[in-house]
PDB file of N, CA and C in Angstrom:
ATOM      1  N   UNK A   1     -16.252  31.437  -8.882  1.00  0.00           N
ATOM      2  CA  UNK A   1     -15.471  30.520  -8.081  1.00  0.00           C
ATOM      3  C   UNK A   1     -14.011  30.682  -8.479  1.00  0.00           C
ATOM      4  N   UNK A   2     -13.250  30.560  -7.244  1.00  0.00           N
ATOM      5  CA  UNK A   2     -11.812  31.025  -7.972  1.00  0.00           C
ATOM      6  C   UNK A   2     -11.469  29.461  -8.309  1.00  0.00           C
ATOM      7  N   UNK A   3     -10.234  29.388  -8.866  1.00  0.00           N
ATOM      8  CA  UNK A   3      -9.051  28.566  -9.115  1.00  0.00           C
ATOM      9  C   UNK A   3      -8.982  27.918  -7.901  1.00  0.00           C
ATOM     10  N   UNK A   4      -8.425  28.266  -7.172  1.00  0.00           N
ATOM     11  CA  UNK A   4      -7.909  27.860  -6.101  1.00  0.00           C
ATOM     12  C   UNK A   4      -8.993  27.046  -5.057  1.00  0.00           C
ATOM     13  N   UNK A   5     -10.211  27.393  -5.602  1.00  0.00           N
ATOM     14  CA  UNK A   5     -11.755  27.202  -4.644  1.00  0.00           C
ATOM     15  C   UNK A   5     -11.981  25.571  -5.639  1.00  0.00           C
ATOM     16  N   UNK A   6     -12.003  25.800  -6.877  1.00  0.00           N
ATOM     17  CA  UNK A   6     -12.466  24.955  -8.025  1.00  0.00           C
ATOM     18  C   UNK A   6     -11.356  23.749  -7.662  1.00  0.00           C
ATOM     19  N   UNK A   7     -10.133  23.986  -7.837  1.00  0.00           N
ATOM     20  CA  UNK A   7      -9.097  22.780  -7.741  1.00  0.00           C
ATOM     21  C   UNK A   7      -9.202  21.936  -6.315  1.00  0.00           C
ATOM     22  N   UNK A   8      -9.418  22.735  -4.942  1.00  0.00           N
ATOM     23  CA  UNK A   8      -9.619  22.303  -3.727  1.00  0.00           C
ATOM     24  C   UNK A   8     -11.430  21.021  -4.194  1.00  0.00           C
ATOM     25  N   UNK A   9     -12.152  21.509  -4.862  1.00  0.00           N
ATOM     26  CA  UNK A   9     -13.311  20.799  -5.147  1.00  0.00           C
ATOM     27  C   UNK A   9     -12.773  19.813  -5.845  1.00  0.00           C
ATOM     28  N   UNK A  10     -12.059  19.560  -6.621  1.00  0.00           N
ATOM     29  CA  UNK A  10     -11.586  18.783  -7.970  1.00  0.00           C
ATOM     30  C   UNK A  10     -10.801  17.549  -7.106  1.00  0.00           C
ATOM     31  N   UNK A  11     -10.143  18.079  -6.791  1.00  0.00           N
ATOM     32  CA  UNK A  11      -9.089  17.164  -5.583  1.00  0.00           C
ATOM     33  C   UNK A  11     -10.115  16.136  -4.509  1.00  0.00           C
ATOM     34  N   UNK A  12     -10.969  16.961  -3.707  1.00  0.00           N
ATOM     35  CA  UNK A  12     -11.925  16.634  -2.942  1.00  0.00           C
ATOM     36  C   UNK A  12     -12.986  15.175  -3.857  1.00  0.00           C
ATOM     37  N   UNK A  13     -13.660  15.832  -4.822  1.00  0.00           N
ATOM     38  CA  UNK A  13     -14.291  14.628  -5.814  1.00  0.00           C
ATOM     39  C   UNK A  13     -13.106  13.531  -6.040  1.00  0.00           C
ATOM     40  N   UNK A  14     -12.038  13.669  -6.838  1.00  0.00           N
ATOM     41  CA  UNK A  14     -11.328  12.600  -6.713  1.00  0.00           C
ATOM     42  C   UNK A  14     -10.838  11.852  -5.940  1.00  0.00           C
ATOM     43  N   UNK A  15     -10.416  12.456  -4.486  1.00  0.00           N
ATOM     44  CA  UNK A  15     -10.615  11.765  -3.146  1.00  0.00           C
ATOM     45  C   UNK A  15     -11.456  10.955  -3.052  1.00  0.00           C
ATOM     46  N   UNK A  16     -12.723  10.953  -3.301  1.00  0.00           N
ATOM     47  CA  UNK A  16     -13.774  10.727  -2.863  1.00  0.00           C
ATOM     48  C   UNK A  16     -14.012   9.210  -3.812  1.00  0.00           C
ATOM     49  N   UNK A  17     -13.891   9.799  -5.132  1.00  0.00           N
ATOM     50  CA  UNK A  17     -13.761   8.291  -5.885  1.00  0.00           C
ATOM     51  C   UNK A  17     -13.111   7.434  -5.423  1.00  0.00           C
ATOM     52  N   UNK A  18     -12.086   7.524  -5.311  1.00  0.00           N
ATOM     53  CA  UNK A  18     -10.642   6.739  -5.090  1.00  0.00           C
ATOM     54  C   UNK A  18     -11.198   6.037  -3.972  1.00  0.00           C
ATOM     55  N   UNK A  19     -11.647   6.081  -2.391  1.00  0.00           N
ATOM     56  CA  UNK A  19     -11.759   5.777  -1.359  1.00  0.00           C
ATOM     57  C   UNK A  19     -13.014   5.140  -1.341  1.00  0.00           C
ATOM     58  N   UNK A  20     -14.047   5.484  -2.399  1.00  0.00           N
ATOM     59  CA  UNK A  20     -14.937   4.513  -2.737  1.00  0.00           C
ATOM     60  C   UNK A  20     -14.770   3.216  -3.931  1.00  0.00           C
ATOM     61  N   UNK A  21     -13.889   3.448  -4.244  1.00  0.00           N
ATOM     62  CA  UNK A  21     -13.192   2.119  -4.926  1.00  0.00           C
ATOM     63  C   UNK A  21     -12.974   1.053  -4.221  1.00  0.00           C
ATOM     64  N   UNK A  22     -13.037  -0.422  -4.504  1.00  0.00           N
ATOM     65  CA  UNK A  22     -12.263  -1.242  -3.955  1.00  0.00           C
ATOM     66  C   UNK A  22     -10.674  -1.074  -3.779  1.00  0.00           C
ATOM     67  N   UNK A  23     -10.037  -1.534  -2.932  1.00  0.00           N
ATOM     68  CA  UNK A  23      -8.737  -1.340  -3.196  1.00  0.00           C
ATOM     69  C   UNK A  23      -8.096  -2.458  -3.569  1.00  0.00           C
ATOM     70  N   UNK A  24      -7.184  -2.527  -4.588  1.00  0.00           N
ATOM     71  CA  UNK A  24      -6.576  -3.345  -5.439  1.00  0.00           C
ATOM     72  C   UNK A  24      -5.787  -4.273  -5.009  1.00  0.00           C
ATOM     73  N   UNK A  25      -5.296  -5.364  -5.032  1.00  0.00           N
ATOM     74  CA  UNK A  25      -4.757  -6.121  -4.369  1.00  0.00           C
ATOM     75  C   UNK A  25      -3.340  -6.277  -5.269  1.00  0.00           C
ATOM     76  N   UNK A  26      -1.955  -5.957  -4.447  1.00  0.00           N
ATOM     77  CA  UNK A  26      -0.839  -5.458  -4.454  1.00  0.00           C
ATOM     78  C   UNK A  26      -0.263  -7.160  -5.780  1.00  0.00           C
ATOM     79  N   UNK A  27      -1.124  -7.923  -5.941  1.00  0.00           N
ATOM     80  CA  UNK A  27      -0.714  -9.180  -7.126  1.00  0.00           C
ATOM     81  C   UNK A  27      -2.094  -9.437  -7.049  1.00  0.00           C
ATOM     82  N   UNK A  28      -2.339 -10.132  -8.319  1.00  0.00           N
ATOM     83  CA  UNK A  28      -3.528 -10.699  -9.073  1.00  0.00           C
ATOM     84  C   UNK A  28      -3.541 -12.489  -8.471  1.00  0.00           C
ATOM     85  N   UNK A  29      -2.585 -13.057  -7.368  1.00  0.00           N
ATOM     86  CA  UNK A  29      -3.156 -14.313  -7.309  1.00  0.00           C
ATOM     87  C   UNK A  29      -3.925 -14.193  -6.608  1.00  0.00           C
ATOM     88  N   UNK A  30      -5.565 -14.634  -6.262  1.00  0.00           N
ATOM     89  CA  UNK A  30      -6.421 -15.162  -5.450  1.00  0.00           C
ATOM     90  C   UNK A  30      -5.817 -15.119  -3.919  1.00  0.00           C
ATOM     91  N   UNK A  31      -6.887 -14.694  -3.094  1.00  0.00           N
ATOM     92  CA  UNK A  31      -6.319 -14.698  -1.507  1.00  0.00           C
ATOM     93  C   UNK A  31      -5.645 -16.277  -1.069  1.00  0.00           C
ATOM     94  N   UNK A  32      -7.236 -17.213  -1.483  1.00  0.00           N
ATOM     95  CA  UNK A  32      -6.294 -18.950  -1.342  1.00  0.00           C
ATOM     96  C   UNK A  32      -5.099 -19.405  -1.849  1.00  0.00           C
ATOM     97  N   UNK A  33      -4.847 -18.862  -2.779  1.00  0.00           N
ATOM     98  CA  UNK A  33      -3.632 -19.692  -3.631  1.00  0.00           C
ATOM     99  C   UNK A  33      -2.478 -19.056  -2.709  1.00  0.00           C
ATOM    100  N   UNK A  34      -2.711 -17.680  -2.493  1.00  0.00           N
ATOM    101  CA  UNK A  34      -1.262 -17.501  -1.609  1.00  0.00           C
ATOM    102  C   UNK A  34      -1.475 -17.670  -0.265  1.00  0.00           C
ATOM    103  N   UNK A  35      -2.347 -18.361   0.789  1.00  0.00           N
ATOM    104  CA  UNK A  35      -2.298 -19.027   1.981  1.00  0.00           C
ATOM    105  C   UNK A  35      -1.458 -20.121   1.765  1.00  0.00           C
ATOM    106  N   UNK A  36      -2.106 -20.883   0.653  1.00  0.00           N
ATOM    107  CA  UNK A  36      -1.572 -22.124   0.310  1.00  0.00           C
ATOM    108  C   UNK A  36      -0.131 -22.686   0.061  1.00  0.00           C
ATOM    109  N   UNK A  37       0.387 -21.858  -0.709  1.00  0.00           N
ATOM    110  CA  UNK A  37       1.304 -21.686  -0.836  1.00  0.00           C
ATOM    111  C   UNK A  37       2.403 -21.333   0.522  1.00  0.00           C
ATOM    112  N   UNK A  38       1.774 -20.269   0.948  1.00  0.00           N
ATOM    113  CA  UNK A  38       2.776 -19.891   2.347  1.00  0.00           C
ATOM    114  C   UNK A  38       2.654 -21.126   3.461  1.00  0.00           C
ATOM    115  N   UNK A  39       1.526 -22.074   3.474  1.00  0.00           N
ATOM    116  CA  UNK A  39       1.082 -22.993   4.957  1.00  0.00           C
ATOM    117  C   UNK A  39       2.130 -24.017   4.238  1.00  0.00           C
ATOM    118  N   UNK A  40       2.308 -24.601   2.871  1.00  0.00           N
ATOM    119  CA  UNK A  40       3.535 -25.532   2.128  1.00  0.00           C
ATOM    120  C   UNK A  40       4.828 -25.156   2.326  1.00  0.00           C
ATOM    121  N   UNK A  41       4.898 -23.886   2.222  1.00  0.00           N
ATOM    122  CA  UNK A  41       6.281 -23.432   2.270  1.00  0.00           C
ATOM    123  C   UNK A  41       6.957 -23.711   3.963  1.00  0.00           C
ATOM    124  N   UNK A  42       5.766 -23.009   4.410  1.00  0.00           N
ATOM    125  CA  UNK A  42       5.704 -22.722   6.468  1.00  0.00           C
ATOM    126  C   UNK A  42       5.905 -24.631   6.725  1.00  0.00           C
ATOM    127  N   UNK A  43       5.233 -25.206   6.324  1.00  0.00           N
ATOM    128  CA  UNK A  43       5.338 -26.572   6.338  1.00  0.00           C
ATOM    129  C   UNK A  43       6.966 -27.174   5.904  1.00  0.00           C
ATOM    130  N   UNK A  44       7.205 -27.059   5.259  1.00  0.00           N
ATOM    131  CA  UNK A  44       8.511 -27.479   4.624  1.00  0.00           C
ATOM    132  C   UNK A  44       9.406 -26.675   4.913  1.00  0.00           C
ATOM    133  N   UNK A  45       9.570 -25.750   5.554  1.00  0.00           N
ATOM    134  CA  UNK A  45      10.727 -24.545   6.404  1.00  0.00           C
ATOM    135  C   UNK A  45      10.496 -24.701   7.681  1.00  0.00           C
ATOM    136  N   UNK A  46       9.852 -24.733   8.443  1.00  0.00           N
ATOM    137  CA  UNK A  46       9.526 -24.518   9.791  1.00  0.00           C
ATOM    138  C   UNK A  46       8.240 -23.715  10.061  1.00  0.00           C
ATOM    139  N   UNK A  47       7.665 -23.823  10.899  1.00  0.00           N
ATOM    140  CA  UNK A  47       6.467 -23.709  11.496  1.00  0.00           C
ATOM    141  C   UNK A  47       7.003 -22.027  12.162  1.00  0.00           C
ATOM    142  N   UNK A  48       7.305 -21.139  12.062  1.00  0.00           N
ATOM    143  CA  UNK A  48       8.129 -20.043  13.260  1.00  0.00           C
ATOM    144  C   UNK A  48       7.559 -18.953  12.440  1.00  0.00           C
ATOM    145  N   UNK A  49       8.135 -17.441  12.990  1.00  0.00           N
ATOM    146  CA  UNK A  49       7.441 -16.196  12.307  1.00  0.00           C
ATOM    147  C   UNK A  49       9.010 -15.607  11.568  1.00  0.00           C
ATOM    148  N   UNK A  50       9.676 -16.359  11.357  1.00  0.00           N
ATOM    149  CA  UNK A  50      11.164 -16.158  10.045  1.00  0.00           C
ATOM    150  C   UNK A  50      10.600 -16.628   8.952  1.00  0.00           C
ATOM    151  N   UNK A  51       9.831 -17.983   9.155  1.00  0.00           N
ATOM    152  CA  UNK A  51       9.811 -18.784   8.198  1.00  0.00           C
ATOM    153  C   UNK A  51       8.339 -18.181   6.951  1.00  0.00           C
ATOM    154  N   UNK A  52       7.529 -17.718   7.912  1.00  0.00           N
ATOM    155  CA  UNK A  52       6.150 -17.027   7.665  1.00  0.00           C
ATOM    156  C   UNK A  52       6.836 -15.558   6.633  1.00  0.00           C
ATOM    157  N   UNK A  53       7.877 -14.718   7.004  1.00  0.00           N
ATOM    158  CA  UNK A  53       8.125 -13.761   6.473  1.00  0.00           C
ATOM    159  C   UNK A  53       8.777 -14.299   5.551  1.00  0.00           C
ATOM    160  N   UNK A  54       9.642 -15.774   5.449  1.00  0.00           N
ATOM    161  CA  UNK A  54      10.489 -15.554   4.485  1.00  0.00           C
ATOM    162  C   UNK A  54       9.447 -16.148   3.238  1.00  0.00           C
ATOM    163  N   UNK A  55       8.084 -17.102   3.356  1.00  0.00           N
ATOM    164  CA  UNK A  55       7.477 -17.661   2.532  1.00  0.00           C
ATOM    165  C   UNK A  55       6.763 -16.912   2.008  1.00  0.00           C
ATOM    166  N   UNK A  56       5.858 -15.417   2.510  1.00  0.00           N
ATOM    167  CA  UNK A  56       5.634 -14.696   2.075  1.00  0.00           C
ATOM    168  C   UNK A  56       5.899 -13.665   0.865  1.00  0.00           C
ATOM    169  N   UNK A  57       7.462 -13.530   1.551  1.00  0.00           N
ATOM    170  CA  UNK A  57       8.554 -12.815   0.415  1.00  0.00           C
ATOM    171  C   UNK A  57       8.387 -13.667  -0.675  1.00  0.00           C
ATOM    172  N   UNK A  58       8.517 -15.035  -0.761  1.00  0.00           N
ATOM    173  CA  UNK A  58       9.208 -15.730  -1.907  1.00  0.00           C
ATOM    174  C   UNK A  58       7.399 -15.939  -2.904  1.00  0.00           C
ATOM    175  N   UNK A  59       6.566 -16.168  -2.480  1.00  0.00           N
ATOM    176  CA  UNK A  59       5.263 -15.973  -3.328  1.00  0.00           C
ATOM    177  C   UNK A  59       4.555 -14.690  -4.038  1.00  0.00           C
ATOM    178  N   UNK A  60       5.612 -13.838  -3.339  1.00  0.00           N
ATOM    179  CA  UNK A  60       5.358 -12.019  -3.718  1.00  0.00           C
ATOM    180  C   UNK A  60       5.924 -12.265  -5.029  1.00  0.00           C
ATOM    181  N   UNK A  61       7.487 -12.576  -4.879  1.00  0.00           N
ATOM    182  CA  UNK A  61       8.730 -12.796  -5.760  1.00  0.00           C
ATOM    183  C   UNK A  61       8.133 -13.596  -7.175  1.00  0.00           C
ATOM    184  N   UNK A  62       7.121 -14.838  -6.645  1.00  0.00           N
ATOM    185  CA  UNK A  62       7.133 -15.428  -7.640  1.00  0.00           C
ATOM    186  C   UNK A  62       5.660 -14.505  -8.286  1.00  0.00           C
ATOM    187  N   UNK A  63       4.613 -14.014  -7.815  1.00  0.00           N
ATOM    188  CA  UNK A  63       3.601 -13.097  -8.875  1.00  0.00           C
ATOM    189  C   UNK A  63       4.368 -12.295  -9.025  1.00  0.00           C
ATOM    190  N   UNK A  64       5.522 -11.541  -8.818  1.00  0.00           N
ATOM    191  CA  UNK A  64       6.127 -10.567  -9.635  1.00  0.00           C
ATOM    192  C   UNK A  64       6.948 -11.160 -11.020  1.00  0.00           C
ATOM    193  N   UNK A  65       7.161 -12.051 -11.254  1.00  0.00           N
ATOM    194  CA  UNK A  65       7.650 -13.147 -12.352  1.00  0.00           C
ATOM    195  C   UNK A  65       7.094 -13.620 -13.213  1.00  0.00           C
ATOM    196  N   UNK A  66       5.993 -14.153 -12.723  1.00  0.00           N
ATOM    197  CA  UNK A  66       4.649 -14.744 -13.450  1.00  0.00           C
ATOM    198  C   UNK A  66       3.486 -14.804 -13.258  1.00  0.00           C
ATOM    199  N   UNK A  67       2.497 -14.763 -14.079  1.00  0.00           N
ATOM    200  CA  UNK A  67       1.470 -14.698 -13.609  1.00  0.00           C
ATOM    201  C   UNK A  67       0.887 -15.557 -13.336  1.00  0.00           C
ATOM    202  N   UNK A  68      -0.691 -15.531 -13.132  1.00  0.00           N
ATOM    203  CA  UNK A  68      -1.580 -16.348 -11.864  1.00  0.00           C
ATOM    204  C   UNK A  68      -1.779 -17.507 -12.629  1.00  0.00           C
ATOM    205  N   UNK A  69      -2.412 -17.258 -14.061  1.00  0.00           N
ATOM    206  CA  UNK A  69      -2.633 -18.473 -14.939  1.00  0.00           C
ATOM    207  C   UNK A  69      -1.638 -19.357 -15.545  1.00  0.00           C
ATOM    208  N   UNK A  70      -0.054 -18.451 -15.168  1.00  0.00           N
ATOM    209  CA  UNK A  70       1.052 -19.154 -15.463  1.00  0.00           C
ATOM    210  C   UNK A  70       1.024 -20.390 -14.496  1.00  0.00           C
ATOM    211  N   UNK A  71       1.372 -19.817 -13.302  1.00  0.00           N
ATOM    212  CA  UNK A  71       1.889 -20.279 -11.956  1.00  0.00           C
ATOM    213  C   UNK A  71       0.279 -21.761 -12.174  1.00  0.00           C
ATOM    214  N   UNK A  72      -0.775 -21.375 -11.991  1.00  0.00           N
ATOM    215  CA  UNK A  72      -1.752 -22.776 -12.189  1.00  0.00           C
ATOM    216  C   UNK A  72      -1.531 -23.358 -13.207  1.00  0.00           C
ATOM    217  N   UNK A  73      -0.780 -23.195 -14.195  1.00  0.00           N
ATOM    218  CA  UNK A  73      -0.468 -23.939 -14.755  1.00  0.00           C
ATOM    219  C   UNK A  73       0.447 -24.683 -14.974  1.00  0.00           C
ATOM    220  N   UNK A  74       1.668 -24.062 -14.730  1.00  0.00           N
ATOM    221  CA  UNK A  74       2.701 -24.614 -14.435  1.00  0.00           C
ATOM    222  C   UNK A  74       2.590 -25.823 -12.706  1.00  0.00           C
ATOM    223  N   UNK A  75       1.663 -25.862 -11.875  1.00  0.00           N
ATOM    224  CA  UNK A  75       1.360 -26.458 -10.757  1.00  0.00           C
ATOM    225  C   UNK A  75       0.373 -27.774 -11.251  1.00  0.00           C
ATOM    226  N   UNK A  76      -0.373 -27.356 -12.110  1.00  0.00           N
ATOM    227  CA  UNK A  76      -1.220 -28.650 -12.919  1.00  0.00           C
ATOM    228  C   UNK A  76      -0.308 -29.224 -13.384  1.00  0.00           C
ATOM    229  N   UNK A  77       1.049 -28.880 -14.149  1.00  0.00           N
ATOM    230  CA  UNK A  77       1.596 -29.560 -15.194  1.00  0.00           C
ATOM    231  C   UNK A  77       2.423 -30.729 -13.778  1.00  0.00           C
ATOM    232  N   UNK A  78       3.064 -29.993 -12.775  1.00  0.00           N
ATOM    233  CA  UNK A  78       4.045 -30.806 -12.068  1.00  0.00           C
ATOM    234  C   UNK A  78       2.901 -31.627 -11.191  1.00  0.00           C
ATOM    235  N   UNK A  79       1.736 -31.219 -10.988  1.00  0.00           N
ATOM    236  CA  UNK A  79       1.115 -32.593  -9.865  1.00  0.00           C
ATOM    237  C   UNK A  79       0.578 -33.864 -10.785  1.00  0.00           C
ATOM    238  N   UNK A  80      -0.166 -33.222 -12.088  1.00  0.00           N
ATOM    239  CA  UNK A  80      -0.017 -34.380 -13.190  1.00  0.00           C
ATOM    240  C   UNK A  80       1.247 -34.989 -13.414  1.00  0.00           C
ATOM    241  N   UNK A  81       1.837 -34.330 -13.646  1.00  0.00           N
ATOM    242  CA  UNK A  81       2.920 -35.018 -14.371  1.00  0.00           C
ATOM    243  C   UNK A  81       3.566 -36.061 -12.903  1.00  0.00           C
ATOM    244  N   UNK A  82       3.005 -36.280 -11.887  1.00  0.00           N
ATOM    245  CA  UNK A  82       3.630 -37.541 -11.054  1.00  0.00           C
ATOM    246  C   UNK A  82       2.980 -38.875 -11.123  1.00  0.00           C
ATOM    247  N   UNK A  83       1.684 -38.290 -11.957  1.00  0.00           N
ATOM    248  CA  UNK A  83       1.043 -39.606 -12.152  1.00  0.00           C
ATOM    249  C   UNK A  83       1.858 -40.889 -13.103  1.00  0.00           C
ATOM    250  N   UNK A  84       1.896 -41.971 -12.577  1.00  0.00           N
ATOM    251  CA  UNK A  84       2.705 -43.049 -12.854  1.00  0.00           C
ATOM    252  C   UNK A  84       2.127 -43.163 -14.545  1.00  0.00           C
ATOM    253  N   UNK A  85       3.191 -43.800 -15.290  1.00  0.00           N
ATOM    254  CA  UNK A  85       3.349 -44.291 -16.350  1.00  0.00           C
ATOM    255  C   UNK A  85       2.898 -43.416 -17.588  1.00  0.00           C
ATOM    256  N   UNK A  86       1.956 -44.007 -18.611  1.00  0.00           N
ATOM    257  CA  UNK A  86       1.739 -43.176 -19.899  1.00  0.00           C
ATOM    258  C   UNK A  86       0.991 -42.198 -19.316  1.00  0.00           C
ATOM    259  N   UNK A  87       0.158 -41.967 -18.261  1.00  0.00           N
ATOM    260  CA  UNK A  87      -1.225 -41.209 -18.531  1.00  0.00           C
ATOM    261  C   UNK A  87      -0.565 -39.955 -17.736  1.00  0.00           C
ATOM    262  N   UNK A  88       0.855 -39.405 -17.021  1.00  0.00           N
ATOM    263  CA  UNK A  88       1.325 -38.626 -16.679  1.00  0.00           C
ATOM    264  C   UNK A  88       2.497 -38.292 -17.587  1.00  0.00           C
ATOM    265  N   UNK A  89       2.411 -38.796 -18.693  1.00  0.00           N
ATOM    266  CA  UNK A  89       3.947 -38.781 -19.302  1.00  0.00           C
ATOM    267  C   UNK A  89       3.674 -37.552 -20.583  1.00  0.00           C
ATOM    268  N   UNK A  90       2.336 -37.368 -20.482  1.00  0.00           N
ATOM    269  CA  UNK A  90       2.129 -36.034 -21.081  1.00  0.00           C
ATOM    270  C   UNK A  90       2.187 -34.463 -20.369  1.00  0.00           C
ATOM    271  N   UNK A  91       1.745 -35.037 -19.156  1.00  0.00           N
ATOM    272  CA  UNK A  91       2.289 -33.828 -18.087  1.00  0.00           C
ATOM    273  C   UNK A  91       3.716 -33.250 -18.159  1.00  0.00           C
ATOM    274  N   UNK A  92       4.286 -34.980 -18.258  1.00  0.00           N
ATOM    275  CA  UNK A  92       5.990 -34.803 -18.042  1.00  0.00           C
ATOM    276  C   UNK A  92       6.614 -34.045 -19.557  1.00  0.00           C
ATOM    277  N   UNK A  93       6.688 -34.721 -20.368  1.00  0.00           N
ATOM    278  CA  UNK A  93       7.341 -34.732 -21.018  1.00  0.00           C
ATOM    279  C   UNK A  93       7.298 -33.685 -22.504  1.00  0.00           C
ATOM    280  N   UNK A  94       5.617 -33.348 -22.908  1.00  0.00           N
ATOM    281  CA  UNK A  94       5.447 -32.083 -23.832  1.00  0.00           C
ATOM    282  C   UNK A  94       6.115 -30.922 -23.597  1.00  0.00           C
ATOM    283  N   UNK A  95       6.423 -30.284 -24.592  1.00  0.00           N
ATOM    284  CA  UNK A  95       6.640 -28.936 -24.939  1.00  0.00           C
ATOM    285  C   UNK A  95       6.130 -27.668 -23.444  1.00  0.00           C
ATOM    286  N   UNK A  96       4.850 -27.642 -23.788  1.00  0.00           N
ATOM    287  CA  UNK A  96       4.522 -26.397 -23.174  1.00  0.00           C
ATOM    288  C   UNK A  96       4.441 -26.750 -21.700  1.00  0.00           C
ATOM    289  N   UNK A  97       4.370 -28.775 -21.169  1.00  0.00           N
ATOM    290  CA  UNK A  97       4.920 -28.511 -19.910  1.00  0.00           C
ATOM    291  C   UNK A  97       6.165 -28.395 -19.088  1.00  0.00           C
ATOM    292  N   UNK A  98       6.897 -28.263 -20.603  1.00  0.00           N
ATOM    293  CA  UNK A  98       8.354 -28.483 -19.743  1.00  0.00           C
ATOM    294  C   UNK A  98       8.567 -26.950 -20.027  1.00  0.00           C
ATOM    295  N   UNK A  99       8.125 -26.227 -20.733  1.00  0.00           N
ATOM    296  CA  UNK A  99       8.432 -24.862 -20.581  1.00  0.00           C
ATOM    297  C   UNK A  99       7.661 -24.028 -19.490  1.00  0.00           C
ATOM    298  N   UNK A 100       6.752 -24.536 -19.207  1.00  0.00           N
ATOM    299  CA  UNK A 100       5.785 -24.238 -17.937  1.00  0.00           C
ATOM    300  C   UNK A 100       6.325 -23.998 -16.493  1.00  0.00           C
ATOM    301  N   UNK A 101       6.882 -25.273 -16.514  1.00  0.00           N
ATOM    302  CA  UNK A 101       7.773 -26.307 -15.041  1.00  0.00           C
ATOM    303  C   UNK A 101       8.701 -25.667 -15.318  1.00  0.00           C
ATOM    304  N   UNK A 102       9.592 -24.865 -16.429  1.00  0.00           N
ATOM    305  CA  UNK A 102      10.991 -24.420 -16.526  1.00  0.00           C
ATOM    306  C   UNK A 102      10.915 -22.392 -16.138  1.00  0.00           C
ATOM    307  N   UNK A 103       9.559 -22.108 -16.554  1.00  0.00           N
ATOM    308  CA  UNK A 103       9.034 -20.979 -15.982  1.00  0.00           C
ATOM    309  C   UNK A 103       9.014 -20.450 -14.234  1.00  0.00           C
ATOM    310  N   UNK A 104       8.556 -21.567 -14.089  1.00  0.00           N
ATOM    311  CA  UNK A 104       7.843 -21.440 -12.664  1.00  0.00           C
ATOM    312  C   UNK A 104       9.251 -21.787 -11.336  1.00  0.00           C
ATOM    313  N   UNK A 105      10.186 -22.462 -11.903  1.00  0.00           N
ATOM    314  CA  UNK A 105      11.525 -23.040 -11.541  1.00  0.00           C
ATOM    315  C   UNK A 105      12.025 -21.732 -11.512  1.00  0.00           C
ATOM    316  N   UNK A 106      12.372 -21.020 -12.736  1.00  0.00           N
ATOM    317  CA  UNK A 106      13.236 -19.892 -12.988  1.00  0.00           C
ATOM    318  C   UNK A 106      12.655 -18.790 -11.462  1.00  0.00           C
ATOM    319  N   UNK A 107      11.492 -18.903 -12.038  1.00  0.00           N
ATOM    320  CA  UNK A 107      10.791 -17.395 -10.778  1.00  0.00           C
ATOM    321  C   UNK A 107      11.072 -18.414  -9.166  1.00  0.00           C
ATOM    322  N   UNK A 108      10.597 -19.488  -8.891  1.00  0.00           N
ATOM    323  CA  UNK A 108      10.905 -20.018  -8.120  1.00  0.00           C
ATOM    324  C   UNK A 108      12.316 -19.841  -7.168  1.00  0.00           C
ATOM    325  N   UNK A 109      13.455 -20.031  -7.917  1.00  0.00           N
ATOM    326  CA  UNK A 109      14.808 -19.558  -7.658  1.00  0.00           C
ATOM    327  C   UNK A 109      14.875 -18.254  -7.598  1.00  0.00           C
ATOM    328  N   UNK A 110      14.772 -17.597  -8.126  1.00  0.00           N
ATOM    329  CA  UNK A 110      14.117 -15.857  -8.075  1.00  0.00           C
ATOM    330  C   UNK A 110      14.060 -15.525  -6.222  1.00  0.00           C
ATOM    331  N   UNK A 111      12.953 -16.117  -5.941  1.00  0.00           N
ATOM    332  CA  UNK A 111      12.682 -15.918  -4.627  1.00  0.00           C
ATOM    333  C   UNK A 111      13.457 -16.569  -3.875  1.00  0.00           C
ATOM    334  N   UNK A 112      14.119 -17.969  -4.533  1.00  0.00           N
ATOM    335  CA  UNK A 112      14.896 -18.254  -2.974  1.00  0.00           C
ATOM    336  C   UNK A 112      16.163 -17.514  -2.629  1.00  0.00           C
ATOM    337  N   UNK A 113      16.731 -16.718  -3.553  1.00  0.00           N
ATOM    338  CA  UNK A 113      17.439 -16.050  -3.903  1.00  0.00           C
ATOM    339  C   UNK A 113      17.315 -14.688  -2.941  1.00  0.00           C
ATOM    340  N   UNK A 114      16.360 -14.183  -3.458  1.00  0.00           N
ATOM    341  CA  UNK A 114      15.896 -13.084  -2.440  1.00  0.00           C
ATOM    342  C   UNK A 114      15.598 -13.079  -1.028  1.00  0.00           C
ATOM    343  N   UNK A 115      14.953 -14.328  -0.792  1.00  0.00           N
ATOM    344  CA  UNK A 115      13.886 -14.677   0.689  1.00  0.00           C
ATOM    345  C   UNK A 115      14.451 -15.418   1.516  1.00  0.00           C
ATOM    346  N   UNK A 116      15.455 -16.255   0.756  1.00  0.00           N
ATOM    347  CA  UNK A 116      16.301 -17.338   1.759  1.00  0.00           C
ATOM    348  C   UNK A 116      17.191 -17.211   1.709  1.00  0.00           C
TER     349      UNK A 116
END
């Protein structure tokens, strides 16, 4: 078998893997979390197909910043943390949620920056 016969086979098998793979999804958040995100955003911008591209952009922006277990966490820390009095004031006010909420802010601006 020549070279040239062998590498055309080699190429061909790895084709072949590759296309029987799943294909990877371009960020690690969950398909729901970024609907969700875009129908809040689409909600609070306008309902139109500007507003759809620009909410899109800005949730790309923010998994390119942080990651998935960041971003849920940093989203637990701010919907707890509205709960009235002591029993949200740990949401509010600890360490790792104000560095959380100060994470997710930073990438947040990130995108409006870019998208809006």
């Amino acid at each position: 078998m020549s070279i040239s016969k062998a590498l055309q086979l080699s190429l061909f098998a790895i084709a072949t893997i590759a296309y029987s793979l799943p294909a990877k999804s371009a960020t690690n958040y969950p398909t729901p979390a970024l609907a969700e995100y875009v129908y809040g955003c689409m909600k609070a911008n306008g309902e139109n197909r500007d507003s759809l591209q620009r909410c899109s952009c800005s949730i790309d922006v923010i998994a390119s910043v942080i990651s998935y277990d960041h971003y849920v966490a940093a989203e637990t820390y701010k919907s707890m943390g509205m709960v009235p009095g002591e029993n949200g004031a740990l949401f509010r006010e600890s360490a790792p949620a104000k560095t959380s909420i100060t994470e997710l802010k930073r990438a947040q601006a990130e995108a409006d920056i870019r998208c809006f």
